[in-house]
N, C-alpha and C. Protein backbone atom coordinates (compact mmCIF):
# COMPACT_ATOMS: atom_id res chain seq x y z
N UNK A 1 -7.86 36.71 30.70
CA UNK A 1 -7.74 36.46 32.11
C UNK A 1 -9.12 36.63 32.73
N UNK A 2 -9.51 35.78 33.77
CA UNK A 2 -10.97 36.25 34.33
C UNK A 2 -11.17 36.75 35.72
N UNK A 3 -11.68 37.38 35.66
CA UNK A 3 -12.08 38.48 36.68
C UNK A 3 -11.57 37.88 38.11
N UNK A 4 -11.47 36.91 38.37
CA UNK A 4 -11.35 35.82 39.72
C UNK A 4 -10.04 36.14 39.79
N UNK A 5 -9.58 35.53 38.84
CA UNK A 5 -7.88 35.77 38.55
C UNK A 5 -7.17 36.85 38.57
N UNK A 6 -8.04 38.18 38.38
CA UNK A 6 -7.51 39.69 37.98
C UNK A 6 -7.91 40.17 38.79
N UNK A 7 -8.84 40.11 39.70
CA UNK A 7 -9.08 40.31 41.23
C UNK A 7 -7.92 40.23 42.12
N UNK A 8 -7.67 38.25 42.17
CA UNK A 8 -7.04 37.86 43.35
C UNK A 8 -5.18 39.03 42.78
N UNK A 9 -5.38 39.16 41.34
CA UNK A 9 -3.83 39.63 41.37
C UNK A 9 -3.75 40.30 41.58
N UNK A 10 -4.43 41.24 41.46
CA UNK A 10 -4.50 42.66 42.15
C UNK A 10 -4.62 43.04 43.41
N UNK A 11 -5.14 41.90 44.29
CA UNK A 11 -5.11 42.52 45.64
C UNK A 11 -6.77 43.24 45.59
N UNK A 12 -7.84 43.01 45.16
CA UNK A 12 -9.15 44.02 45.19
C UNK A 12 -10.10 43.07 44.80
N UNK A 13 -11.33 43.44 45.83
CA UNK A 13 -12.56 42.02 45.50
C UNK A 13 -13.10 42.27 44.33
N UNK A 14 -13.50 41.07 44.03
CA UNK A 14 -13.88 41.26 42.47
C UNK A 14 -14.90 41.89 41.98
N UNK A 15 -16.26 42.71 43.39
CA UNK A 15 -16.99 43.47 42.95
C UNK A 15 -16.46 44.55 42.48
N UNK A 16 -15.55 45.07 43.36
CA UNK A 16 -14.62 46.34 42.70
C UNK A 16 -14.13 46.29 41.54
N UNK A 17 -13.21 44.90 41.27
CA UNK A 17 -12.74 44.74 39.84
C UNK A 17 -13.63 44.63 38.52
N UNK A 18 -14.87 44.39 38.87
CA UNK A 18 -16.32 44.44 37.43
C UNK A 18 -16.65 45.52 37.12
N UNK A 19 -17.05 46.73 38.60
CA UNK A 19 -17.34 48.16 38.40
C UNK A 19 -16.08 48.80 37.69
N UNK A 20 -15.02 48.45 38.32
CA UNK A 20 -13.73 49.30 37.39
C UNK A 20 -13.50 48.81 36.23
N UNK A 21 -13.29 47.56 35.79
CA UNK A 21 -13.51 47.39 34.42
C UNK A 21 -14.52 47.63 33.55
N UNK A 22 -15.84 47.77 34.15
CA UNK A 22 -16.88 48.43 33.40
C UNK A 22 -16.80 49.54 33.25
N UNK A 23 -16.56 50.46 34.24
CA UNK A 23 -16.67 52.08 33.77
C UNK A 23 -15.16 52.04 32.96
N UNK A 24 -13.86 51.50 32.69
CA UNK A 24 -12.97 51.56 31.84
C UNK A 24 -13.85 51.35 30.58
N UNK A 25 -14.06 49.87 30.04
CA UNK A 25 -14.46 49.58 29.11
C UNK A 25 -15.51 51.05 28.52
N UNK A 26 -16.54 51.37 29.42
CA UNK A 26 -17.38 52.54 28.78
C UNK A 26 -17.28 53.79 28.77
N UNK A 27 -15.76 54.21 29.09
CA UNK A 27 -14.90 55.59 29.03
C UNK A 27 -14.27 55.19 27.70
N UNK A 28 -14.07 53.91 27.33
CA UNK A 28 -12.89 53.79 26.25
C UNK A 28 -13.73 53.53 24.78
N UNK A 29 -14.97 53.11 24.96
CA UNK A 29 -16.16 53.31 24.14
C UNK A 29 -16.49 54.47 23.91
N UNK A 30 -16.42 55.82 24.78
CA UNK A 30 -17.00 56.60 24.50
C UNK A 30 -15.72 57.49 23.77
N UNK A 31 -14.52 57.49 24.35
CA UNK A 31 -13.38 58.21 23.62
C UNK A 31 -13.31 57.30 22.20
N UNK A 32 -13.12 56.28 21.88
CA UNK A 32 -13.36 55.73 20.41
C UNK A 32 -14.37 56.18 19.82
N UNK A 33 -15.80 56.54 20.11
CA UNK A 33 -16.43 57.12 19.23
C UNK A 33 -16.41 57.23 17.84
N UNK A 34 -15.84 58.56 17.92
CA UNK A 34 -15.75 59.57 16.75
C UNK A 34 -14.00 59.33 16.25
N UNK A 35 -13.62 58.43 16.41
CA UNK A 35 -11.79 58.09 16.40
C UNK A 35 -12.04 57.28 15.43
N UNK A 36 -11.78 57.89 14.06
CA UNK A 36 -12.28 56.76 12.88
C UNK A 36 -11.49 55.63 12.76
N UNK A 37 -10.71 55.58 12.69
CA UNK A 37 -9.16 54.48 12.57
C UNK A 37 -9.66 53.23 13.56
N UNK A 38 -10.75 53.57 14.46
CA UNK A 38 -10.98 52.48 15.52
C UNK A 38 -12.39 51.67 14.75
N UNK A 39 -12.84 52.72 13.60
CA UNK A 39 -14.68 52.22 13.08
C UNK A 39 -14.53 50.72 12.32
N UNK A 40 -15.34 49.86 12.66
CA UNK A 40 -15.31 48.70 12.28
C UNK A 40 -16.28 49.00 10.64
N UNK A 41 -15.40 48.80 9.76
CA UNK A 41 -16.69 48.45 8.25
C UNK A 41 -17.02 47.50 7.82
């Protein structure tokens, strides 16, 4: 889905919706870490 689209559905401008999906995406990077089951080989 793109950001335009996941914006307007949400009801929130889409600058808001990039910052919140970015700091998600790099909270969920940082809890995967050390979570081996997630390590790509």
């Amino acid at each position: 889905m793109e950001l335009s689209s996941l914006s307007m559905l949400l009801g929130v401008p889409p600058s808001t919706m990039a910052r919140t999906l970015r700091r998600a995406e790099e909270a969920l990077s940082k809890d995967l870490e050390n979570y081996s089951p997630a390590l790509i080989s």
